[in-house]
C-alpha atoms as a PDB file:
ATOM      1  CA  UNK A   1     -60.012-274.780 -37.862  1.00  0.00           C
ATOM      2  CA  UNK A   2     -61.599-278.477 -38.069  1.00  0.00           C
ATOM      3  CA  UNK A   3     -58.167-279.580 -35.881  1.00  0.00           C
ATOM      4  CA  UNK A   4     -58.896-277.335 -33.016  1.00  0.00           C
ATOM      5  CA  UNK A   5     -62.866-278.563 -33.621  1.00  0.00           C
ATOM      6  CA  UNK A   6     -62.103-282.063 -33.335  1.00  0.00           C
ATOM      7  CA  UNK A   7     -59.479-281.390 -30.705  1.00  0.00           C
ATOM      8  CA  UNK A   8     -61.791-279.359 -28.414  1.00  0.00           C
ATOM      9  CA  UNK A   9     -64.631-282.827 -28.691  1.00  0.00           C
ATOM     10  CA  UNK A  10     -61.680-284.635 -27.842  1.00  0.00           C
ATOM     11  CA  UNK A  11     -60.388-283.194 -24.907  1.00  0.00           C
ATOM     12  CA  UNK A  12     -64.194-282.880 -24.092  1.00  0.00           C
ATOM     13  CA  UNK A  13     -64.908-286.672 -24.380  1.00  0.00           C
ATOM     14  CA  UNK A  14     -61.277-286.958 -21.848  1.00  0.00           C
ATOM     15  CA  UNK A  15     -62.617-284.639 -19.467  1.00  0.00           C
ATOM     16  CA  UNK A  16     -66.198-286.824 -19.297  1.00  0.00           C
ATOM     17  CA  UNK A  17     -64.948-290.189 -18.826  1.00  0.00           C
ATOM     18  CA  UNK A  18     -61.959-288.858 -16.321  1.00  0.00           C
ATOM     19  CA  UNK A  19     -64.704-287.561 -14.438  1.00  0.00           C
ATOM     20  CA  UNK A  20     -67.270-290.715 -14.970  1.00  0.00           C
ATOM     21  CA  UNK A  21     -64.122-292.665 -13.755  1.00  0.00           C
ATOM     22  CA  UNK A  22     -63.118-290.608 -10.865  1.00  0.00           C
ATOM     23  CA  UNK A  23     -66.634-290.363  -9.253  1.00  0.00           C
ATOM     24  CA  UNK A  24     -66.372-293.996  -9.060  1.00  0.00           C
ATOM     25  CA  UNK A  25     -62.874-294.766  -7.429  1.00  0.00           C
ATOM     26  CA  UNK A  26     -63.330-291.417  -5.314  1.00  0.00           C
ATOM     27  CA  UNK A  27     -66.712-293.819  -4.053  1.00  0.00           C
ATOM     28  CA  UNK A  28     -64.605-296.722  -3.730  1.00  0.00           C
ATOM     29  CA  UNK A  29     -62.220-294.736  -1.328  1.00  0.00           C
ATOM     30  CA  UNK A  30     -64.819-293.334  -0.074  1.00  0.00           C
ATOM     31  CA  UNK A  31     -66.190-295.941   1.718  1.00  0.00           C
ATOM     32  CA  UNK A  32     -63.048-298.084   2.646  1.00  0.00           C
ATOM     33  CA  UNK A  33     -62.367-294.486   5.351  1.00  0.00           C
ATOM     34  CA  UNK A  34     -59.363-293.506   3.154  1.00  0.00           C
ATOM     35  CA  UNK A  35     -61.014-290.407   1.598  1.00  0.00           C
ATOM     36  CA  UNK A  36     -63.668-288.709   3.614  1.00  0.00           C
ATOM     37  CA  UNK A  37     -67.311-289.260   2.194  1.00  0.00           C
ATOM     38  CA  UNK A  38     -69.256-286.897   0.179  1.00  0.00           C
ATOM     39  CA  UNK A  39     -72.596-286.283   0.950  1.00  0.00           C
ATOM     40  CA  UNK A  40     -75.258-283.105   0.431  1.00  0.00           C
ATOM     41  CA  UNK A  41     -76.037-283.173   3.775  1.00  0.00           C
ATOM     42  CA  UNK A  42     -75.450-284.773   7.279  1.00  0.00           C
ATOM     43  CA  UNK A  43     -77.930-287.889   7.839  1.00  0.00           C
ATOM     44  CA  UNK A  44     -78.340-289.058  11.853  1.00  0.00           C
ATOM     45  CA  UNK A  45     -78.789-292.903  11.832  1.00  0.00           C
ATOM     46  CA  UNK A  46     -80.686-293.596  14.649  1.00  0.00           C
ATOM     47  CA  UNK A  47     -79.189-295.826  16.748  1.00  0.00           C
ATOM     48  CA  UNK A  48     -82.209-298.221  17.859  1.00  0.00           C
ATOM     49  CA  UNK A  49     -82.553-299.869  15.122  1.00  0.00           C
ATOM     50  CA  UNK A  50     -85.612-302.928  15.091  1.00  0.00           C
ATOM     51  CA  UNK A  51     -84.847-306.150  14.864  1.00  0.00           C
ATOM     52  CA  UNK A  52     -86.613-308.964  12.961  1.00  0.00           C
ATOM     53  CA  UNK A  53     -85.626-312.499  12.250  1.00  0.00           C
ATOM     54  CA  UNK A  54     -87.755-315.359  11.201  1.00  0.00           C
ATOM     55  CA  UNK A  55     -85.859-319.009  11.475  1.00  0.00           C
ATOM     56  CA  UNK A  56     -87.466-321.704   9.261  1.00  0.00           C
ATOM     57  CA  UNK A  57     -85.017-324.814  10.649  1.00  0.00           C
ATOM     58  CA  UNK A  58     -84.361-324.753  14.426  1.00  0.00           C
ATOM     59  CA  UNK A  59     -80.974-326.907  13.726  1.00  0.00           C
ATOM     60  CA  UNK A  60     -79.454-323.106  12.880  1.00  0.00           C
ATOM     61  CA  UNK A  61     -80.510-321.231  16.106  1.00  0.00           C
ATOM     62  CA  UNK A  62     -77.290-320.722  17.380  1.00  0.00           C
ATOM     63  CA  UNK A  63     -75.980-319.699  13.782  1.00  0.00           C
ATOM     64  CA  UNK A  64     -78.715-317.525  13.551  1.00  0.00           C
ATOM     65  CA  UNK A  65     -78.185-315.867  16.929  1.00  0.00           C
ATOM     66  CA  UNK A  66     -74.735-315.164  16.655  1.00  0.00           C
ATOM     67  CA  UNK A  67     -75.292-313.867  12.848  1.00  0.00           C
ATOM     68  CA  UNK A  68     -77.984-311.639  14.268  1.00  0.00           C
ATOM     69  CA  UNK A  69     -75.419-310.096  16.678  1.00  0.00           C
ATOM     70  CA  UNK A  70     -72.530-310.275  14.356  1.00  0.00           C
ATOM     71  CA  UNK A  71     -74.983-307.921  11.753  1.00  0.00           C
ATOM     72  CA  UNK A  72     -75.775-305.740  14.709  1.00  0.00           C
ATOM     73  CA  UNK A  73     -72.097-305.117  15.588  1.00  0.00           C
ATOM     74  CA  UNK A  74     -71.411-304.352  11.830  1.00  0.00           C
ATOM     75  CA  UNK A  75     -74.294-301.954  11.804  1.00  0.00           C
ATOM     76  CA  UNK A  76     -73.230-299.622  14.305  1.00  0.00           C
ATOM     77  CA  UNK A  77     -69.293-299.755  12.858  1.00  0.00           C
ATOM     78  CA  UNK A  78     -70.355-298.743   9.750  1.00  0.00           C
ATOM     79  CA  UNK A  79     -73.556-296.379  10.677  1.00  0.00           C
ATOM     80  CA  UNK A  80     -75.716-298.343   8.279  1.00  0.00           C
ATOM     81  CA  UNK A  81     -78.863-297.718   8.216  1.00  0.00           C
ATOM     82  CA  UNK A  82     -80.140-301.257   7.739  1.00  0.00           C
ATOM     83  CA  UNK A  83     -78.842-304.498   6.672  1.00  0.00           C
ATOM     84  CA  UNK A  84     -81.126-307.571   5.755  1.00  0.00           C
ATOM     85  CA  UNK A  85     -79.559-311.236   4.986  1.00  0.00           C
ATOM     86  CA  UNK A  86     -80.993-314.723   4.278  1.00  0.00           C
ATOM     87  CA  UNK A  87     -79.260-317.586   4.858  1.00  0.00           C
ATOM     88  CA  UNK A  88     -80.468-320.706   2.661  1.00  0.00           C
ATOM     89  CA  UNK A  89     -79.002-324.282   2.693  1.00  0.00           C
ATOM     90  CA  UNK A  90     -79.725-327.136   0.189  1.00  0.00           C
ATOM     91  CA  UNK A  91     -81.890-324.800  -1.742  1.00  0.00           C
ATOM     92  CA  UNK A  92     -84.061-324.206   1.201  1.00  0.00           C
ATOM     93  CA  UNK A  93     -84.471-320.950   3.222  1.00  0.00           C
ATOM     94  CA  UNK A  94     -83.270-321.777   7.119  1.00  0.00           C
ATOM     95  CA  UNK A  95     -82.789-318.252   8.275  1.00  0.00           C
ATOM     96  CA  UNK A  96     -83.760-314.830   7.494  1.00  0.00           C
ATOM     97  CA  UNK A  97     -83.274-311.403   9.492  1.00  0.00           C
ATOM     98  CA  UNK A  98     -82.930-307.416   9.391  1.00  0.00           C
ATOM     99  CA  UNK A  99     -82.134-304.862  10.832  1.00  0.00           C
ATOM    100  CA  UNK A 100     -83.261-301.159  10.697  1.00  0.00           C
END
């Protein structure tokens, strides 16, 4: 009797972390397109998203321009809802900007 006790906790305790486990990789999957993605309902992204970027060194305007575009792009290939990045340089903030 104690056997089948401690083997029902045991294949209890298996069945918990197999499942804590496969939540995760089934995420990681997930989101790399190989397994579709599992959600409780549909969510529309909407499609103009605002943009804001504030540039504290005007040596990185073309950086930040093309970083702005480049997060844009990546935005609407993954449906995102918003991305935000800073960009610092010496220990000094030269570029922040968001979107969504």
């Amino acid at each position: 009797m104690v056997i089948k006790h401690k083997f029902k906790w045991l294949a209890l305790l298996f069945i918990a972390v197999f499942v804590y486990l496969g939540k995760h990789i089934y995420d990681f999957y997930s989101h790399r397109g190989a397994v579709p993605v599992l959600t409780r309902q549909w969510l529309n992204v909407p499609t103009d998203a605002s943009v804001s970027q504030s540039l504290y060194d005007p040596r990185y305007k073309d950086a930040a321009d093309q970083t702005l575009k480049a997060m844009q792009s990546r935005r609407a290939l993954t449906g995102a809802a918003s991305y935000s990045v800073a960009v610092g340089v010496n220990d000094r903030l030269v570029w922040a900007g968001a979107i969504g």
